[in-house]
PDB file of N, CA and C in Angstrom:
ATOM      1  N   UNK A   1     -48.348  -7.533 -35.518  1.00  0.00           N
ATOM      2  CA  UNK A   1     -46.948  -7.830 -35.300  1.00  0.00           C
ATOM      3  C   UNK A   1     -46.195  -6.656 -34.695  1.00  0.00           C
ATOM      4  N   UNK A   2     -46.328  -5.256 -34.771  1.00  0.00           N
ATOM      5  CA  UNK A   2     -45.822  -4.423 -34.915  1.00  0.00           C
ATOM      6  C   UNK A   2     -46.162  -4.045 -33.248  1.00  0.00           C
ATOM      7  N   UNK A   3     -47.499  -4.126 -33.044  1.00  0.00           N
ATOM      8  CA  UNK A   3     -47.729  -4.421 -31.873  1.00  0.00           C
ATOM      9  C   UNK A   3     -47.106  -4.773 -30.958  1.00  0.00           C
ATOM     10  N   UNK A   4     -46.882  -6.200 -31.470  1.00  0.00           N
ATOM     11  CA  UNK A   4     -46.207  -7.309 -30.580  1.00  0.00           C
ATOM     12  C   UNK A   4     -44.644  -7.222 -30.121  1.00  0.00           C
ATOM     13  N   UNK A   5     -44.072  -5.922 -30.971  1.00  0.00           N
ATOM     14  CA  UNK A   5     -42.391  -5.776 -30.995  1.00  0.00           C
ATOM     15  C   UNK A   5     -42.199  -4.819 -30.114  1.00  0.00           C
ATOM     16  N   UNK A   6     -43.394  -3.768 -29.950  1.00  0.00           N
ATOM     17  CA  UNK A   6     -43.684  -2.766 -29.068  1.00  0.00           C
ATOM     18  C   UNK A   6     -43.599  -3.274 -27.905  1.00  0.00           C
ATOM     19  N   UNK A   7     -44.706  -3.854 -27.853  1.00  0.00           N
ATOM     20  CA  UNK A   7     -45.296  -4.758 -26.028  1.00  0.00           C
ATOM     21  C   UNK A   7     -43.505  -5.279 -25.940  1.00  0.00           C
ATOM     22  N   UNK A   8     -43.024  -6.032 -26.265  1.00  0.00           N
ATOM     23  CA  UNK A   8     -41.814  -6.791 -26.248  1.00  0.00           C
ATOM     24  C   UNK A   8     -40.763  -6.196 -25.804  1.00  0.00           C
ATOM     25  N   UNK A   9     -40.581  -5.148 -26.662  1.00  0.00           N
ATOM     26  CA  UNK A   9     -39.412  -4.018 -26.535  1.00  0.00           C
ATOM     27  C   UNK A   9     -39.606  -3.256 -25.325  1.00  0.00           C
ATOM     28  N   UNK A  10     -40.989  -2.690 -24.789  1.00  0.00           N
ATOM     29  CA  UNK A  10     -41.509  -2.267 -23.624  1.00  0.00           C
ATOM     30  C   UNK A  10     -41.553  -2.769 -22.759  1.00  0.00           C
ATOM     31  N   UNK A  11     -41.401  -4.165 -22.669  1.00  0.00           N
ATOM     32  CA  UNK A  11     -41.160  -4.980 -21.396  1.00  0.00           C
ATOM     33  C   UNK A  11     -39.595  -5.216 -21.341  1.00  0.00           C
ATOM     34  N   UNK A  12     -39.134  -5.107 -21.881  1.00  0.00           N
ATOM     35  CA  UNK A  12     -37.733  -5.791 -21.845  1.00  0.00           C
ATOM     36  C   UNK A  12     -36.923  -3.992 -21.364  1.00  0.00           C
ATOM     37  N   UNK A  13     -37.297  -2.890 -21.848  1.00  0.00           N
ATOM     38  CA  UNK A  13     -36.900  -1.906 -21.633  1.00  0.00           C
ATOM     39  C   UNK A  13     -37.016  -1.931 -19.932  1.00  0.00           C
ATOM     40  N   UNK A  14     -38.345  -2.299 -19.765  1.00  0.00           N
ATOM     41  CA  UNK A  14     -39.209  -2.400 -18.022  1.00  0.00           C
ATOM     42  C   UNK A  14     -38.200  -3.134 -17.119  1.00  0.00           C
ATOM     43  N   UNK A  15     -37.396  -4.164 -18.080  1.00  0.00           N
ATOM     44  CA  UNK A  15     -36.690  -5.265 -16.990  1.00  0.00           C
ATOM     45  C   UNK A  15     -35.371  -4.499 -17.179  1.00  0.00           C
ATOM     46  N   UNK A  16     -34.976  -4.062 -18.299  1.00  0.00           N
ATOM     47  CA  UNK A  16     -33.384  -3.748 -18.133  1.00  0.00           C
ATOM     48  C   UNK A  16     -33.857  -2.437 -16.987  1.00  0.00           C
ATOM     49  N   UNK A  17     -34.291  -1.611 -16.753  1.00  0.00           N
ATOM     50  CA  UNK A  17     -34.289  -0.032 -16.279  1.00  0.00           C
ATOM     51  C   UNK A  17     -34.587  -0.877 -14.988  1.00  0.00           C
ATOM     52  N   UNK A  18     -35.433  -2.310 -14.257  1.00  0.00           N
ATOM     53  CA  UNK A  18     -35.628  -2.522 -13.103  1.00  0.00           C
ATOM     54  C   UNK A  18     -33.887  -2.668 -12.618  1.00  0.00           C
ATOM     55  N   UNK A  19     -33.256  -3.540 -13.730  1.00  0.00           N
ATOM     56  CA  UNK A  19     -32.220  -4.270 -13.595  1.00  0.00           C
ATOM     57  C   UNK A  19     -31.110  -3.261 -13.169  1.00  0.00           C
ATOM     58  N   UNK A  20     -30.599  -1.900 -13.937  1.00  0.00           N
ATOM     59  CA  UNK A  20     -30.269  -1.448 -13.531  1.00  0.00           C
ATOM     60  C   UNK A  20     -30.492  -0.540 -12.547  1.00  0.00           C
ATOM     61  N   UNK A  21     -31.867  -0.173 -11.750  1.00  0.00           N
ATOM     62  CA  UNK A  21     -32.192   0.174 -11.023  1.00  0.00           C
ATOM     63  C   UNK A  21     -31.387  -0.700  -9.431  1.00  0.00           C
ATOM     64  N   UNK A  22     -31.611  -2.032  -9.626  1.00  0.00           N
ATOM     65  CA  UNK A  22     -30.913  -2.927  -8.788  1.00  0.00           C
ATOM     66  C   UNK A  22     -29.260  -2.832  -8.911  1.00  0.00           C
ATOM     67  N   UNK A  23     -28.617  -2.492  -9.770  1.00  0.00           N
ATOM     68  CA  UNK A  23     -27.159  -2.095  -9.759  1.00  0.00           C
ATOM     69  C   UNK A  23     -27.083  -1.306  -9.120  1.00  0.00           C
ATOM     70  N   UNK A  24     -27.973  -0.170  -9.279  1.00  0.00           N
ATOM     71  CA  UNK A  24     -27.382   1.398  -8.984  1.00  0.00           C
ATOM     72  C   UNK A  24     -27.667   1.343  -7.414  1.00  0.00           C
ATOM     73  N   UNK A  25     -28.375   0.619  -6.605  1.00  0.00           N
ATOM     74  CA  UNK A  25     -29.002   0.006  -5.380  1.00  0.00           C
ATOM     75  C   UNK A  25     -27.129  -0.363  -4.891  1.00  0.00           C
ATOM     76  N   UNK A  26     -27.105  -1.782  -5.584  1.00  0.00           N
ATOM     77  CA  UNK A  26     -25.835  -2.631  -4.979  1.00  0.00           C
ATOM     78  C   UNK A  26     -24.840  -1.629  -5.030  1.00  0.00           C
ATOM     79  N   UNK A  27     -24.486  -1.078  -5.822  1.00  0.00           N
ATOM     80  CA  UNK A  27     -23.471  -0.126  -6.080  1.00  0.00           C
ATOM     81  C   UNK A  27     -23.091   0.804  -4.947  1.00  0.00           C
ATOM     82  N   UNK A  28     -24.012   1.636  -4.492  1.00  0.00           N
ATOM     83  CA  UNK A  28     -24.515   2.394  -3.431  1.00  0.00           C
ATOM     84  C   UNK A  28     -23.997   1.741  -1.913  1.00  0.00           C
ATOM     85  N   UNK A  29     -24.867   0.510  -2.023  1.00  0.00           N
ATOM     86  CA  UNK A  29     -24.377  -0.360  -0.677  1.00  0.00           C
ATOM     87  C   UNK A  29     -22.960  -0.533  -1.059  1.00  0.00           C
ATOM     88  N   UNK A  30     -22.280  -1.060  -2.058  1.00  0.00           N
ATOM     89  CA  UNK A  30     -21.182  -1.678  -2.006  1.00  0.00           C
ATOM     90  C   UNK A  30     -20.430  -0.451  -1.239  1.00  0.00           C
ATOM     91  N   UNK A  31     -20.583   1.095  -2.087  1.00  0.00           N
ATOM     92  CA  UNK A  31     -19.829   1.944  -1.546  1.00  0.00           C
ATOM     93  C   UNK A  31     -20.169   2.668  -0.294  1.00  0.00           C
ATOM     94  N   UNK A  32     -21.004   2.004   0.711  1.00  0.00           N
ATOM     95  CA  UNK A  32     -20.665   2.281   1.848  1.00  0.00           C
ATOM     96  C   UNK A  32     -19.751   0.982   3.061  1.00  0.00           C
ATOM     97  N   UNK A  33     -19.948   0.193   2.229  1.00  0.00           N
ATOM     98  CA  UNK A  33     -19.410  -1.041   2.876  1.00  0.00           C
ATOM     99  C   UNK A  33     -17.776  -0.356   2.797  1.00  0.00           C
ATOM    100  N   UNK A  34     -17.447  -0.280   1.819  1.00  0.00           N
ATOM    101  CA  UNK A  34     -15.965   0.086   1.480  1.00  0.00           C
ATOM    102  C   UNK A  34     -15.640   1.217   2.483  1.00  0.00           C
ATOM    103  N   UNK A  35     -16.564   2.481   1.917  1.00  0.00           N
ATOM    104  CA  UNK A  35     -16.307   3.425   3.334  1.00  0.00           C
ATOM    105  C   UNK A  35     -15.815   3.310   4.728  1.00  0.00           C
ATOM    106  N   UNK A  36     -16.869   2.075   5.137  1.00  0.00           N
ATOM    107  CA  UNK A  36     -16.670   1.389   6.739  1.00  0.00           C
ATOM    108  C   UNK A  36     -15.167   0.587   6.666  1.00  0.00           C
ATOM    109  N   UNK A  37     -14.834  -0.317   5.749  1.00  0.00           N
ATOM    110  CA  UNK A  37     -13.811  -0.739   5.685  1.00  0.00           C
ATOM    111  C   UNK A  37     -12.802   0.480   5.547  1.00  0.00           C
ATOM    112  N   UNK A  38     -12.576   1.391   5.215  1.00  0.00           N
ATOM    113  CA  UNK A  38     -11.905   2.515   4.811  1.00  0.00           C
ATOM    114  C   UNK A  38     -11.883   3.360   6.251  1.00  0.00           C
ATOM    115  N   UNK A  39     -12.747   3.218   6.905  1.00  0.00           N
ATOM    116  CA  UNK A  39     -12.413   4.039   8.541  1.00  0.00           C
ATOM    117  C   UNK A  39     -11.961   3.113   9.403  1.00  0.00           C
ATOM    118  N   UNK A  40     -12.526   1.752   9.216  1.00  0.00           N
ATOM    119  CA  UNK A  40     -12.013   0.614  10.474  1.00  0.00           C
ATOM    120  C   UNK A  40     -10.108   0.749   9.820  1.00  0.00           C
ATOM    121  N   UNK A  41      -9.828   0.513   8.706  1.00  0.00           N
ATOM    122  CA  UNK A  41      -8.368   0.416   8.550  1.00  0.00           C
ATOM    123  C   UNK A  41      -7.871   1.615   9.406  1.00  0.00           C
ATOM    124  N   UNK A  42      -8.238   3.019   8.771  1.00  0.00           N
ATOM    125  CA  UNK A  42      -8.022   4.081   9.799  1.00  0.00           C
ATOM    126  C   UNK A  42      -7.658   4.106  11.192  1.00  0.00           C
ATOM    127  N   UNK A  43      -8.557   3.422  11.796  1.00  0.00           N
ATOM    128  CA  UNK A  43      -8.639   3.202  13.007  1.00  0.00           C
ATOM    129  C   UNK A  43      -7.444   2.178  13.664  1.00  0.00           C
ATOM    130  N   UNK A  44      -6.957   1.232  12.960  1.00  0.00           N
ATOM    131  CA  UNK A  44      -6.050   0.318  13.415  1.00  0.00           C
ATOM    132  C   UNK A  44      -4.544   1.027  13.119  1.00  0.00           C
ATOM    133  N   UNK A  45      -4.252   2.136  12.258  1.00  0.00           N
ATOM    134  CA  UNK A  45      -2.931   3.275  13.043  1.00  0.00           C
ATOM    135  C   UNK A  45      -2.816   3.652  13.870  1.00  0.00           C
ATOM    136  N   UNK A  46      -3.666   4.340  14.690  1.00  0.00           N
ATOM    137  CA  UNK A  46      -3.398   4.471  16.059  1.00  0.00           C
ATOM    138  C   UNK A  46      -3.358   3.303  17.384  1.00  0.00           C
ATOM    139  N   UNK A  47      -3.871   2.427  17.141  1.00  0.00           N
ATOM    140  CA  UNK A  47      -3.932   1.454  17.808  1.00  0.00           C
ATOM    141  C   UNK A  47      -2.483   0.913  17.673  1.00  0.00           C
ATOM    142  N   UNK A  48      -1.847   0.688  16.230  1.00  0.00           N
ATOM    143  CA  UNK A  48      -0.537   0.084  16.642  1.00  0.00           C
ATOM    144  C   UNK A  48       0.750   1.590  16.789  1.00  0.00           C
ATOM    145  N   UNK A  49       0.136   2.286  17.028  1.00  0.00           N
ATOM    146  CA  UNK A  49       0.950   3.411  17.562  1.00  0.00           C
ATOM    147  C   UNK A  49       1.176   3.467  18.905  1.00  0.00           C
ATOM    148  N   UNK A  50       0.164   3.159  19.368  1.00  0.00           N
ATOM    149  CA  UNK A  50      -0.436   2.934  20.709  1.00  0.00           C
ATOM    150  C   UNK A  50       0.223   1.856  21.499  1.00  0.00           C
ATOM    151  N   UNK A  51       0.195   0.558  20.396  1.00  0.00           N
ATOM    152  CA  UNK A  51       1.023  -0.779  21.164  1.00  0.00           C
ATOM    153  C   UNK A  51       2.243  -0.819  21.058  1.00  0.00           C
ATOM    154  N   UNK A  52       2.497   0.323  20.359  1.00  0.00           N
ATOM    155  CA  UNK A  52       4.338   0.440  20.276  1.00  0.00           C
ATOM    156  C   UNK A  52       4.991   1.386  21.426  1.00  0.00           C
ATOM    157  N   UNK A  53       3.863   2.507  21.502  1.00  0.00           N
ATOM    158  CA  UNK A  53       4.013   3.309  22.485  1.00  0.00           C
ATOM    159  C   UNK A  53       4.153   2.582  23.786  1.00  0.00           C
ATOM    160  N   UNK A  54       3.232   1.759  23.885  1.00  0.00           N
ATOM    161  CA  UNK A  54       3.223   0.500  25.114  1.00  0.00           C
ATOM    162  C   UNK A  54       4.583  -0.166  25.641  1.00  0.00           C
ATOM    163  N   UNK A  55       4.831  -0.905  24.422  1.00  0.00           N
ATOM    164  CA  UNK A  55       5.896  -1.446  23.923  1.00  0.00           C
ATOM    165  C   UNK A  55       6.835  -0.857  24.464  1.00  0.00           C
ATOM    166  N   UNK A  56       7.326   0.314  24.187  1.00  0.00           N
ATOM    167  CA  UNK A  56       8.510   1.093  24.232  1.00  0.00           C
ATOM    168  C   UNK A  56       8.411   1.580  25.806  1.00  0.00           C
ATOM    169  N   UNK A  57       7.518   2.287  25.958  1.00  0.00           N
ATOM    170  CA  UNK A  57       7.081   2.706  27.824  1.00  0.00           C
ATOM    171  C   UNK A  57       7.942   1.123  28.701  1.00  0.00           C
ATOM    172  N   UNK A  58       7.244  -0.068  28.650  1.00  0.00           N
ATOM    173  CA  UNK A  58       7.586  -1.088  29.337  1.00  0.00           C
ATOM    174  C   UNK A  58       8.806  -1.417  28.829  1.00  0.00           C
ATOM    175  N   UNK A  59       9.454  -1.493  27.940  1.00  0.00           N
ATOM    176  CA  UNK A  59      10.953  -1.841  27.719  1.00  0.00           C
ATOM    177  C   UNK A  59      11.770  -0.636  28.553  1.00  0.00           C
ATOM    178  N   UNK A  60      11.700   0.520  28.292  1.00  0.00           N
ATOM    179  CA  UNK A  60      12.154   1.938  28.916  1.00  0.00           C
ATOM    180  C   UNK A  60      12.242   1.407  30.715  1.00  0.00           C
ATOM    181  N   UNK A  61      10.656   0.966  31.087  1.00  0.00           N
ATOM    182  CA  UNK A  61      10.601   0.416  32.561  1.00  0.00           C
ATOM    183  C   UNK A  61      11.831  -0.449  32.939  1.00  0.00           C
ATOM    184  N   UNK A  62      11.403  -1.903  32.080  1.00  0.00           N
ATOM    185  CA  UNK A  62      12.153  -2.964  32.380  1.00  0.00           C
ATOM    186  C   UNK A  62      14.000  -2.474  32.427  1.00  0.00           C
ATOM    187  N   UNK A  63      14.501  -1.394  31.699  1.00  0.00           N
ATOM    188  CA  UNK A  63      15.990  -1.375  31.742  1.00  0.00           C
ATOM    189  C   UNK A  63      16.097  -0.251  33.095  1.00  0.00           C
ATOM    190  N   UNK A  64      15.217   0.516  33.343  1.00  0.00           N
ATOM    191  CA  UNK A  64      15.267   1.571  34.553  1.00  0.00           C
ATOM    192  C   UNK A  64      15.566   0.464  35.663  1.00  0.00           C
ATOM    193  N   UNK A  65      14.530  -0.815  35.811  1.00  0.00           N
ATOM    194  CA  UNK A  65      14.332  -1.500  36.889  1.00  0.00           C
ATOM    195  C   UNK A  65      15.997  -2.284  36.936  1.00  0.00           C
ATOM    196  N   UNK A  66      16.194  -2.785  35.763  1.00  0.00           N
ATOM    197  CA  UNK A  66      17.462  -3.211  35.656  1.00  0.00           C
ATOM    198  C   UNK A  66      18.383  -2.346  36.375  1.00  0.00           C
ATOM    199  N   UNK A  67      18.558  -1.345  36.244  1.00  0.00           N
ATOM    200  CA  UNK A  67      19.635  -0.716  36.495  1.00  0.00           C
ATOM    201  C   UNK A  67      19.359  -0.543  38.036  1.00  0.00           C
ATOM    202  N   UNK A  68      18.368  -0.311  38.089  1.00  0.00           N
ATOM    203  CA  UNK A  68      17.966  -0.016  39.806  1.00  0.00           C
ATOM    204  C   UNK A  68      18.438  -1.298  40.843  1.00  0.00           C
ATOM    205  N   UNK A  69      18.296  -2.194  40.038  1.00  0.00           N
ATOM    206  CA  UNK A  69      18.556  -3.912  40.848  1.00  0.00           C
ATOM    207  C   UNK A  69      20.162  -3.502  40.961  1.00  0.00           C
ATOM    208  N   UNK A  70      20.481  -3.219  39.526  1.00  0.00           N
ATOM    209  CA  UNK A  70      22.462  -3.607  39.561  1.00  0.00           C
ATOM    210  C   UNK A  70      22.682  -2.711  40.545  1.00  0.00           C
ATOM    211  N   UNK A  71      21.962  -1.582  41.218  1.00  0.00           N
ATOM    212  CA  UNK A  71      22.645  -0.868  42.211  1.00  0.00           C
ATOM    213  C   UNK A  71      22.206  -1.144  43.462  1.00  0.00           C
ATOM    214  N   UNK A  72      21.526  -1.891  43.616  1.00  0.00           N
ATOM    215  CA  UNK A  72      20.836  -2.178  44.812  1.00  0.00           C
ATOM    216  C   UNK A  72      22.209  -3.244  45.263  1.00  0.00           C
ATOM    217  N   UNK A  73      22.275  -4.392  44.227  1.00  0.00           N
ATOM    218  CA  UNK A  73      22.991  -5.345  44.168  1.00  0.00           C
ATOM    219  C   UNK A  73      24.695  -4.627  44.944  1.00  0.00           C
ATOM    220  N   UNK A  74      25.051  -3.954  43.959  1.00  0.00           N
ATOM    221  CA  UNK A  74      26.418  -3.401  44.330  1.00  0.00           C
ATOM    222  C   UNK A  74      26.495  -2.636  45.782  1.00  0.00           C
ATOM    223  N   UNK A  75      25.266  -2.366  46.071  1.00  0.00           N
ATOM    224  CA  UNK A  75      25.326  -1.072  47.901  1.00  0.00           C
ATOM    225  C   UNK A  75      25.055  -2.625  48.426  1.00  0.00           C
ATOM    226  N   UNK A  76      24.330  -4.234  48.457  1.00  0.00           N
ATOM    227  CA  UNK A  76      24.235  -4.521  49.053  1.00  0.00           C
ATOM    228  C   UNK A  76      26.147  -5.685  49.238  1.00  0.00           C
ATOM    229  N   UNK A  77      26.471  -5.630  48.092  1.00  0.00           N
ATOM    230  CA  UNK A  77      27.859  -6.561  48.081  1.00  0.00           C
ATOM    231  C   UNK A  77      28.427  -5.851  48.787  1.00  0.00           C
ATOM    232  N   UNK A  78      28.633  -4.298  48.660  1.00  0.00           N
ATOM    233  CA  UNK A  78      29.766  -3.491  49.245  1.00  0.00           C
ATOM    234  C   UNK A  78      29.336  -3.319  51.079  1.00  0.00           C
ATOM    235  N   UNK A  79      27.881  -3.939  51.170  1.00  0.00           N
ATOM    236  CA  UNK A  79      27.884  -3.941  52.509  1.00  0.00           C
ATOM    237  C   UNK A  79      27.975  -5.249  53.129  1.00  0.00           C
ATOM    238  N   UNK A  80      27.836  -6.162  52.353  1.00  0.00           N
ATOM    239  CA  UNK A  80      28.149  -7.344  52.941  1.00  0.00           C
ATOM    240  C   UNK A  80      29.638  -7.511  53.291  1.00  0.00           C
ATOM    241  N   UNK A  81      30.807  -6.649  52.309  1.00  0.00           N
ATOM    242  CA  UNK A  81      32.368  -6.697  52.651  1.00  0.00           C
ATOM    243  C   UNK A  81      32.124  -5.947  53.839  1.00  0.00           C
ATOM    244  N   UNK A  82      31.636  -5.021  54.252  1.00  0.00           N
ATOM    245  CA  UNK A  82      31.915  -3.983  55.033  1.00  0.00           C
ATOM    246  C   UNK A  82      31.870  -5.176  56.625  1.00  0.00           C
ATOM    247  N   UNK A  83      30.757  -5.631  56.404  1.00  0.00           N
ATOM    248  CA  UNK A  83      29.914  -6.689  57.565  1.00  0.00           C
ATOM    249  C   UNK A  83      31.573  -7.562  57.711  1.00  0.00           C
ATOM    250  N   UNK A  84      31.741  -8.035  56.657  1.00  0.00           N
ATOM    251  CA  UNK A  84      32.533  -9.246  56.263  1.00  0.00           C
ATOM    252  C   UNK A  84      33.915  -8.875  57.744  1.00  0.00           C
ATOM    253  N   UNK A  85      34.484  -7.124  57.237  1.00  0.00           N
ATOM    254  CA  UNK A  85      35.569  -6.503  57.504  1.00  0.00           C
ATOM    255  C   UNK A  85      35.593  -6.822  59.349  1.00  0.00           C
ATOM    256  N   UNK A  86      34.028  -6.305  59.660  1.00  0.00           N
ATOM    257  CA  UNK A  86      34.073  -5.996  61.491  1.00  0.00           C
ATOM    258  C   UNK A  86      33.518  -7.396  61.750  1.00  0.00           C
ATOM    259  N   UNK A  87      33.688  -8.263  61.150  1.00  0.00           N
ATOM    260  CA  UNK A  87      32.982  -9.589  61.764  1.00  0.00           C
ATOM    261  C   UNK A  87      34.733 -10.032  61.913  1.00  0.00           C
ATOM    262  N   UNK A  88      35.580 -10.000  61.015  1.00  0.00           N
ATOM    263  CA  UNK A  88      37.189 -10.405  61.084  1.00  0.00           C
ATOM    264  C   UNK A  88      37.830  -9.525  62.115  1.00  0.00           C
ATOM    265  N   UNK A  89      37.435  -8.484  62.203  1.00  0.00           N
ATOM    266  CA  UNK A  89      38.034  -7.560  63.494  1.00  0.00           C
ATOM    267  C   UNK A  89      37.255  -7.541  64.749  1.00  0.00           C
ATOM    268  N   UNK A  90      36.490  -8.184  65.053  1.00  0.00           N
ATOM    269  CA  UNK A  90      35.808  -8.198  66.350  1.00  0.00           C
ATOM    270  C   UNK A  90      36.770  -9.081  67.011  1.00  0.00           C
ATOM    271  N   UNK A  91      37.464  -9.922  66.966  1.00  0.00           N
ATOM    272  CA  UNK A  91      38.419 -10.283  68.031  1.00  0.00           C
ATOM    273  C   UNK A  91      39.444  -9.184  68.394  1.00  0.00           C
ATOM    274  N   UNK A  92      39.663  -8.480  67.659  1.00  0.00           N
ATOM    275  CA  UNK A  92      40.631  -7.637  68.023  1.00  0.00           C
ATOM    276  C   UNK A  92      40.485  -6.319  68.835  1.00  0.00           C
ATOM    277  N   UNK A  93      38.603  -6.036  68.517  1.00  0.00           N
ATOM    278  CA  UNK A  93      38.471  -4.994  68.989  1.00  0.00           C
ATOM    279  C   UNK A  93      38.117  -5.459  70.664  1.00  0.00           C
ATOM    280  N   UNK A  94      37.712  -6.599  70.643  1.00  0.00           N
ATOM    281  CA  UNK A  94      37.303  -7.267  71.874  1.00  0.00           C
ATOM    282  C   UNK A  94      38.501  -7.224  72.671  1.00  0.00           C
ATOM    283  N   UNK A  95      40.117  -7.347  72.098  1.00  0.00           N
ATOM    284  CA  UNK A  95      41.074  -7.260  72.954  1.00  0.00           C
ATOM    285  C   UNK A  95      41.220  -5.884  73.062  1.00  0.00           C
ATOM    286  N   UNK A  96      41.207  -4.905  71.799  1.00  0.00           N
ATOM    287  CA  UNK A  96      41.105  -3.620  72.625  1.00  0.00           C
ATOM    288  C   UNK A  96      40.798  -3.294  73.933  1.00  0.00           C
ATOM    289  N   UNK A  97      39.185  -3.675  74.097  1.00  0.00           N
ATOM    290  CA  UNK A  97      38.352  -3.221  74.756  1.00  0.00           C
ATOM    291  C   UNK A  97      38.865  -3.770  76.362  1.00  0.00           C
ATOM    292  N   UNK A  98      39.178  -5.085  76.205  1.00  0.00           N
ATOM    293  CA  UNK A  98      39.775  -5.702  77.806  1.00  0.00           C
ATOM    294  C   UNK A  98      41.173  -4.854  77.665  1.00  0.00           C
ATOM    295  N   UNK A  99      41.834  -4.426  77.168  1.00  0.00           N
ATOM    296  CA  UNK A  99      42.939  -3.416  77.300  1.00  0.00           C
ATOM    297  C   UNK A  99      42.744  -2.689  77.927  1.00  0.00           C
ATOM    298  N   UNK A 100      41.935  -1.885  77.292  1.00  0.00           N
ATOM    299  CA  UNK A 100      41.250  -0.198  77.753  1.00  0.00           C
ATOM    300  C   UNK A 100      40.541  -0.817  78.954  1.00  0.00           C
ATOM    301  N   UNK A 101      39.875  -1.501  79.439  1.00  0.00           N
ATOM    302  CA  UNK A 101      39.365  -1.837  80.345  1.00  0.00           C
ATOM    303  C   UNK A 101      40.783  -2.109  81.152  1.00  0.00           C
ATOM    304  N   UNK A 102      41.142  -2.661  81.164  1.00  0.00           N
ATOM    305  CA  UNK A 102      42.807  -2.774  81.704  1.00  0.00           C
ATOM    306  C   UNK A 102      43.448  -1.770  82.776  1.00  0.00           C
ATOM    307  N   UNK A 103      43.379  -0.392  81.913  1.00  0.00           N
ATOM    308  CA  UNK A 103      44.064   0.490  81.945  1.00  0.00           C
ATOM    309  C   UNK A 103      43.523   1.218  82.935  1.00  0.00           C
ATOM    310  N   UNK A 104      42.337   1.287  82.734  1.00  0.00           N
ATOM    311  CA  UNK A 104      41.251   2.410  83.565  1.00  0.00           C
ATOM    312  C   UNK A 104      41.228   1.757  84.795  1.00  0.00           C
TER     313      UNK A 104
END
């Protein structure tokens, strides 16, 4: 009998020490899995630093371009009056001109 508690106890010692042998295994893996998860998070700060930086660059663009249009806009209105001005005075300068032609 005494035997038999030995053999028993010796096998069961055999399975718990395999058993935790297999923890101390998973354990190991688990904590490199976490690691990798622990640098990929890392990695996604700069990235949205990056898309803000983006972000901000092209908004910065888009109001430069804005402003560049509103002045384009205003040199081209103020030349369309200008056009507007000698297109209303070309009859007059046309009588100038047969004047002065006139004269000479």
């Amino acid at each position: 009998r005494v035997d038999y508690l030995e053999e028993l106890l010796g096998d069961s010692a055999d399975q718990h020490a395999r058993e935790v042998d297999a923890l101390r295994a998973a354990h190991a893996k688990h904590v490199d899995e976490v690691k990798s998860v622990k640098a990929l998070h890392a990695a996604h700060s700069p990235i949205e630093d990056r898309l803000a930086y983006v972000e901000k660059l092209l908004g910065d663009a888009a109001d430069a371009h804005v402003e560049e249009i509103s002045a384009a806009h205003a040199k081209i209105d103020a030349m369309h009056g200008r056009l507007s001005a000698c297109e209303r005075n070309s009859g007059v300068l046309g009588d100038l001109k047969r004047a002065h032609a006139g004269v000479a």
